[in-house]
Protein backbone atom coordinates (compact mmCIF):
# COMPACT_ATOMS: atom_id res chain seq x y z
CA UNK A 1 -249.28 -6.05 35.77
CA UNK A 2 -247.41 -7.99 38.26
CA UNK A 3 -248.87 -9.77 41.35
CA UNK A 4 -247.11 -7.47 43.69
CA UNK A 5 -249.06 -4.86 41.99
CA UNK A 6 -252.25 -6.01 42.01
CA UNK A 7 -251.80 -7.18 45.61
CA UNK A 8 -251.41 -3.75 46.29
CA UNK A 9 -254.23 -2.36 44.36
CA UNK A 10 -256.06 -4.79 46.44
CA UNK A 11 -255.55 -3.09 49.73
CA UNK A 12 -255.55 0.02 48.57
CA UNK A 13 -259.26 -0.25 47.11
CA UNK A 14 -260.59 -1.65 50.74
CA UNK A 15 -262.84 0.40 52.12
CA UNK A 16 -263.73 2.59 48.70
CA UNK A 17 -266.77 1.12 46.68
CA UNK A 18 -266.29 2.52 43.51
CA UNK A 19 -261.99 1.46 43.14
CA UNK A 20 -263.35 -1.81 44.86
CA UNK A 21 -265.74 -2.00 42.13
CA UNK A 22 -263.32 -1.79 39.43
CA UNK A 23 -260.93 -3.87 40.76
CA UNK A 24 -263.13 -7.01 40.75
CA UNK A 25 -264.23 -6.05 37.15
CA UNK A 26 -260.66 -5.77 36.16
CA UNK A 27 -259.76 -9.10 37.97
CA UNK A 28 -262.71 -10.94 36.48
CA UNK A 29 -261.76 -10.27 32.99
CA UNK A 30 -258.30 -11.07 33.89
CA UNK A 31 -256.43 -14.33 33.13
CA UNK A 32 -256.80 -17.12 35.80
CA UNK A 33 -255.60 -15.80 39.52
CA UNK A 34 -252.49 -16.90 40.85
CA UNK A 35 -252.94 -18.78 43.94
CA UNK A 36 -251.30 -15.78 45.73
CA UNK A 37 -253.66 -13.23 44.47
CA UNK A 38 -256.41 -15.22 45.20
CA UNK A 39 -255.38 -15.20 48.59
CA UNK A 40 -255.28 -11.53 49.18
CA UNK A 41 -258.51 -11.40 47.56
CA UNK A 42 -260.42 -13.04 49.43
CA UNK A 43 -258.96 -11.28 52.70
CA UNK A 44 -259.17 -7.87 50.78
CA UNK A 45 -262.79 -8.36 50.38
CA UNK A 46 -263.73 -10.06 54.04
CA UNK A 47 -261.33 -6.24 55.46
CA UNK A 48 -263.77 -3.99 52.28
CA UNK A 49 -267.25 -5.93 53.24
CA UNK A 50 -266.10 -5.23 56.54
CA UNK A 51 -265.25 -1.62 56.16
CA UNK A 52 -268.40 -0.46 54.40
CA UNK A 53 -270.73 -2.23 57.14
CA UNK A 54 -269.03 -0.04 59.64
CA UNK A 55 -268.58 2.95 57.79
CA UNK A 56 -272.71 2.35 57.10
CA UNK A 57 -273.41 1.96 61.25
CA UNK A 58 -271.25 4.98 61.64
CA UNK A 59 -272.78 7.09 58.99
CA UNK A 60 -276.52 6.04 60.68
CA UNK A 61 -274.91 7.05 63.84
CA UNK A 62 -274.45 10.71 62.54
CA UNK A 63 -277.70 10.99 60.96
CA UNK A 64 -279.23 10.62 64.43
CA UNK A 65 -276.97 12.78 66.32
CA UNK A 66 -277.55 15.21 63.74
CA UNK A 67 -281.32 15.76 64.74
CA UNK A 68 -280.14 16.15 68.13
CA UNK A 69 -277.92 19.20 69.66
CA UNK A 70 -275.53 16.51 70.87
CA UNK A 71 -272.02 17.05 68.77
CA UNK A 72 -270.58 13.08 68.06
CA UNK A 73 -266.89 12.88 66.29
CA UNK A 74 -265.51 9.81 65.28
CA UNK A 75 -261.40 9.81 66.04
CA UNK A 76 -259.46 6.75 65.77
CA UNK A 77 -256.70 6.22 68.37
CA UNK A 78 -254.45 8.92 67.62
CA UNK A 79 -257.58 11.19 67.38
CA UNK A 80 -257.44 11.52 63.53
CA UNK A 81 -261.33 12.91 62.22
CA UNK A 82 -263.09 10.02 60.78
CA UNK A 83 -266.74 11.33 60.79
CA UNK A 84 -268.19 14.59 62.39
CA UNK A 85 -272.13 15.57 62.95
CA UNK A 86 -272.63 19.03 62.23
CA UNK A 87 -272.95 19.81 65.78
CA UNK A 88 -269.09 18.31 66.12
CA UNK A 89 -268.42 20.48 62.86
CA UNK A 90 -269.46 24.03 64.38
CA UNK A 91 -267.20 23.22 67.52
CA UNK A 92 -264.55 22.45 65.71
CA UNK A 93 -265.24 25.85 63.32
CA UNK A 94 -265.69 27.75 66.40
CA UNK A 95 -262.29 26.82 68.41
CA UNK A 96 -263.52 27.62 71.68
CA UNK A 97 -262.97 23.89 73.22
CA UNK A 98 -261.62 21.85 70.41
CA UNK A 99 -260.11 22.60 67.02
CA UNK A 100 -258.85 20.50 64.28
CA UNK A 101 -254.85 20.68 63.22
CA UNK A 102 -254.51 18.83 60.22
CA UNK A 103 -256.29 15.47 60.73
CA UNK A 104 -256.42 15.79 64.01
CA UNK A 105 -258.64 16.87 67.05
CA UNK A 106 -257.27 18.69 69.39
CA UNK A 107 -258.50 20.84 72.53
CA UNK A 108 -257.89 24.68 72.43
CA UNK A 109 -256.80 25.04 76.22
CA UNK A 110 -253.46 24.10 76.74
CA UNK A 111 -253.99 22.07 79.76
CA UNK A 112 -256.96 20.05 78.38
CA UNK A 113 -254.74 18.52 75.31
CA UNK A 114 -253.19 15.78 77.32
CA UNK A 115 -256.23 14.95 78.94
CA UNK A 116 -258.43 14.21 76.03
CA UNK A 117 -255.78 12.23 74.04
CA UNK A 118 -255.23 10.07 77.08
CA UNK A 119 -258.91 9.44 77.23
CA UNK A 120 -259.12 8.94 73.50
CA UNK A 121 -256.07 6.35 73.55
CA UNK A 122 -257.79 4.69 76.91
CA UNK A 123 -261.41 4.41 75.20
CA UNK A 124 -259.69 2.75 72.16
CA UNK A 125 -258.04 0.10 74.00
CA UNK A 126 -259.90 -3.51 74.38
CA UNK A 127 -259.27 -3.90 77.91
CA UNK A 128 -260.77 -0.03 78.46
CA UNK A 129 -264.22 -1.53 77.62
CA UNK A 130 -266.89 -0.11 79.03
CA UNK A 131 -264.93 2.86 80.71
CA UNK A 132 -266.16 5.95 79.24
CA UNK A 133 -264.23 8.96 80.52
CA UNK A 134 -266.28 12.13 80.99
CA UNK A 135 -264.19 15.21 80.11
CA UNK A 136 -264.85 19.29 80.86
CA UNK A 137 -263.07 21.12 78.17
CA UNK A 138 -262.54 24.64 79.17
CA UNK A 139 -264.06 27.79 76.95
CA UNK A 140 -263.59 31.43 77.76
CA UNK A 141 -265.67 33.14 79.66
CA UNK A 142 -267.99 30.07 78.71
CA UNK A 143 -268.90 27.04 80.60
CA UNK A 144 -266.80 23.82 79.90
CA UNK A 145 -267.59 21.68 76.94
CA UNK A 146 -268.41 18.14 78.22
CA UNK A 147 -267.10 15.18 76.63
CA UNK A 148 -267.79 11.91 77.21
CA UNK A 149 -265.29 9.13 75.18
CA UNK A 150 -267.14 6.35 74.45
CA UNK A 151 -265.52 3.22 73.01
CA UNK A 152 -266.33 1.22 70.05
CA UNK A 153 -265.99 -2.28 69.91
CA UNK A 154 -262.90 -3.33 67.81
CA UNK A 155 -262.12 -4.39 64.20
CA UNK A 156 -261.58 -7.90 63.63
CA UNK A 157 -258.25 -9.34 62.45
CA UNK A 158 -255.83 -7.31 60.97
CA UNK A 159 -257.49 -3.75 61.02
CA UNK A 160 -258.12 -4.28 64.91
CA UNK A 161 -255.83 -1.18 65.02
CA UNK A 162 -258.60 1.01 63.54
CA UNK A 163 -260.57 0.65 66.47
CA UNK A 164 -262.49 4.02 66.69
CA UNK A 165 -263.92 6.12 69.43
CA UNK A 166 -266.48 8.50 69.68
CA UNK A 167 -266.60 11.91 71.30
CA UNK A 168 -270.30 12.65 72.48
CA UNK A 169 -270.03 16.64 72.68
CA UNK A 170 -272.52 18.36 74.67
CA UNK A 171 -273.05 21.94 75.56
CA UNK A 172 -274.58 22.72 78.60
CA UNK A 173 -275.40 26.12 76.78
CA UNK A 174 -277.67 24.65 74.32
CA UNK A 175 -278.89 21.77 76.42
CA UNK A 176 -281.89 21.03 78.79
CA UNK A 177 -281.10 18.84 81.13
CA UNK A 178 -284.41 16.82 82.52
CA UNK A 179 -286.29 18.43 84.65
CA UNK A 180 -285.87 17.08 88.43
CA UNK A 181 -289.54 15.86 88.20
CA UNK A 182 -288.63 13.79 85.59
CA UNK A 183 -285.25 12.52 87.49
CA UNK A 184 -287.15 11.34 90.34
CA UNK A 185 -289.33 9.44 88.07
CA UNK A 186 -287.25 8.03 86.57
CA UNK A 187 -284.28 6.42 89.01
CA UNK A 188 -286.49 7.76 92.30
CA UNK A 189 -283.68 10.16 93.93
CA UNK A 190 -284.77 12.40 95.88
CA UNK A 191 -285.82 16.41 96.07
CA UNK A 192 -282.16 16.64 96.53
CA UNK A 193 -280.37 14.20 95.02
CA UNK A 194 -282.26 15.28 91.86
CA UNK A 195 -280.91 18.31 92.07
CA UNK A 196 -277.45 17.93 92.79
CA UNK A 197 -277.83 15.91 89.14
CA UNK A 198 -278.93 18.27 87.07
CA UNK A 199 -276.38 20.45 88.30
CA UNK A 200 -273.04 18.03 87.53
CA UNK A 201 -274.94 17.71 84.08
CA UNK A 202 -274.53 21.25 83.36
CA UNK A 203 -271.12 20.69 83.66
CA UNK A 204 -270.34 21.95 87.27
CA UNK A 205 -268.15 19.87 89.63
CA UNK A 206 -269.57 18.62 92.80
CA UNK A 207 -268.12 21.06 95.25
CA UNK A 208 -269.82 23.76 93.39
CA UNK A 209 -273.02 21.81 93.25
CA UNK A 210 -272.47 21.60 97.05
CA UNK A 211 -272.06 25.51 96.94
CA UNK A 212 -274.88 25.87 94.40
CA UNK A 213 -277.36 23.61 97.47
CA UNK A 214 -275.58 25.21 100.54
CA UNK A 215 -274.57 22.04 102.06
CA UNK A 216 -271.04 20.58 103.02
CA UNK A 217 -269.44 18.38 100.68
CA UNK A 218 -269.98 14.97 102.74
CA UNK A 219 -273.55 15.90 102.26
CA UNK A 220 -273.16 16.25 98.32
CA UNK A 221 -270.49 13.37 98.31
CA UNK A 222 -273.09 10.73 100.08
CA UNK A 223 -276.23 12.40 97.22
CA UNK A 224 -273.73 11.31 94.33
CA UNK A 225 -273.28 8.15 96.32
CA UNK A 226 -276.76 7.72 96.45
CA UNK A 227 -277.59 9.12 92.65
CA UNK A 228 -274.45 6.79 91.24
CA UNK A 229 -276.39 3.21 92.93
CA UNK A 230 -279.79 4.62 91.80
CA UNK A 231 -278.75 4.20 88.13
CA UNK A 232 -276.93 1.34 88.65
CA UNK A 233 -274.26 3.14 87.62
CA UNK A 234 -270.36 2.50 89.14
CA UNK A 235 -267.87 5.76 88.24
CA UNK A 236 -269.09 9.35 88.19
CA UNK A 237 -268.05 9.27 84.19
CA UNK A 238 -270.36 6.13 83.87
CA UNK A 239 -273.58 8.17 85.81
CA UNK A 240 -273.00 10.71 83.59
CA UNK A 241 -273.16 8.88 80.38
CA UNK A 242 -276.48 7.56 81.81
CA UNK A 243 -278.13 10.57 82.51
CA UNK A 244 -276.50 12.35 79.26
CA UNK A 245 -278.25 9.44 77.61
CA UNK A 246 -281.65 10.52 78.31
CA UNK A 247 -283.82 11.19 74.98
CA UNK A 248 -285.64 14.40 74.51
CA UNK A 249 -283.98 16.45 77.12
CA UNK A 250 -282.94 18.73 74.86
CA UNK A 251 -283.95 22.13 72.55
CA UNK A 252 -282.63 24.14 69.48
CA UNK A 253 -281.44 27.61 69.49
């Protein structure tokens, strides 16, 4: 076999244990390396080491969102399925708010497509850090699927390109938001202010969560003013990643 050959073997196997495995036995039972070979070697297995420690954080990641009823899908930048809870998985089988075509993720409503592939390209880029969009994909005669695009941090060296970003699905049908008791405990808003939150994290917007309290909407805008410094959070999107955060808020069907 030549050495453009087994350079190419090399890459190929990144990533998969058991043609990694092979490879090295192969290799090791080979004549002496070329100095070439060697080469890609040793950056094929720095890229495979690499790409089974992530593929391990990312498979823990599911395990967890699986024993919640939180949907999380892994996309990379042109929103290609890398990993999908089960949760994620029955969205996707029930094509109310997303669907997959192909490899891809894509929303069902027309209108919505554009906006979550922005967001996905957005969250993927380095200098996005730390801006997580929060989307309301619409279902009908069903309230909005919310998204919120959350960024992972990127790849090093060559396979920075793989960044990957993660869809956090949640469905105000299925989920209890915390109770306002438990709101005021924990970032002390108000009667009110509590409120107004666990309406926007059903999903609504904030001029019907000013219709929902029967007050004008500079009253509800200065509440989310006041909600948003409370948890030291700075975007709408960002305060409700925080409170979408919250642990044990919510309950199987």
């Amino acid at each position: 076999m030549s050495d453009i050959d087994t350079i190419e073997d090399i890459y190929e196997a990144v990533g998969h244990e058991g043609r990694w495995r092979r490879l090295n036995d192969r290799l090791a039972s080979a004549a002496p390396l070329s100095t070439e070979v060697a080469w890609h070697l040793a950056i094929g297995r720095e890229a495979h080491d690499q790409q089974v420690r992530v593929s391990g954080e990312i498979s823990t990641f599911m395990m967890v969102q699986d024993q919640l009823t939180i949907g999380a899908l892994v996309v990379d930048t042109d929103g290609r399925i890398i990993h999908a809870n089960a949760i994620a998985s029955r969205h996707l089988a029930e094509r109310a708010a997303l669907t997959r075509v192909g490899e891809k993720v894509h929303a069902v409503a027309m209108d919505d497509g554009g906006v979550l592939s922005d967001a996905i390209k957005q969250a993927s880029l380095a200098t996005n850090a730390g801006r997580n969009p929060f989307l309301l994909l619409r279902r009908e005669r069903r309230l909005p699927l919310c998204v919120v695009v959350v960024s992972t941090r990127p790849s090093d060296g060559a396979y920075e390109n793989r960044r990957s970003v993660v869809l956090l699905l949640v469905d105000p049908e299925l989920a209890a938001p915390p109770g306002t008791d438990v709101l005021r405990a924990l970032f002390g808003f108000t009667a009110r202010e509590a409120e107004l939150a666990a309406i926007l994290m059903t999903g609504c917007g904030l001029e019907e969560g000013a219709r929902t309290l029967g007050v004008a909407m500079t009253t509800a805008r200065t509440f989310l003013a006041h909600i948003t410094a409370k948890t030291e959070s700075h975007s709408q999107p960002e305060l409700m990643h925080r409170l979408l955060s919250i642990p044990n808020v919510t309950q199987r069907r």
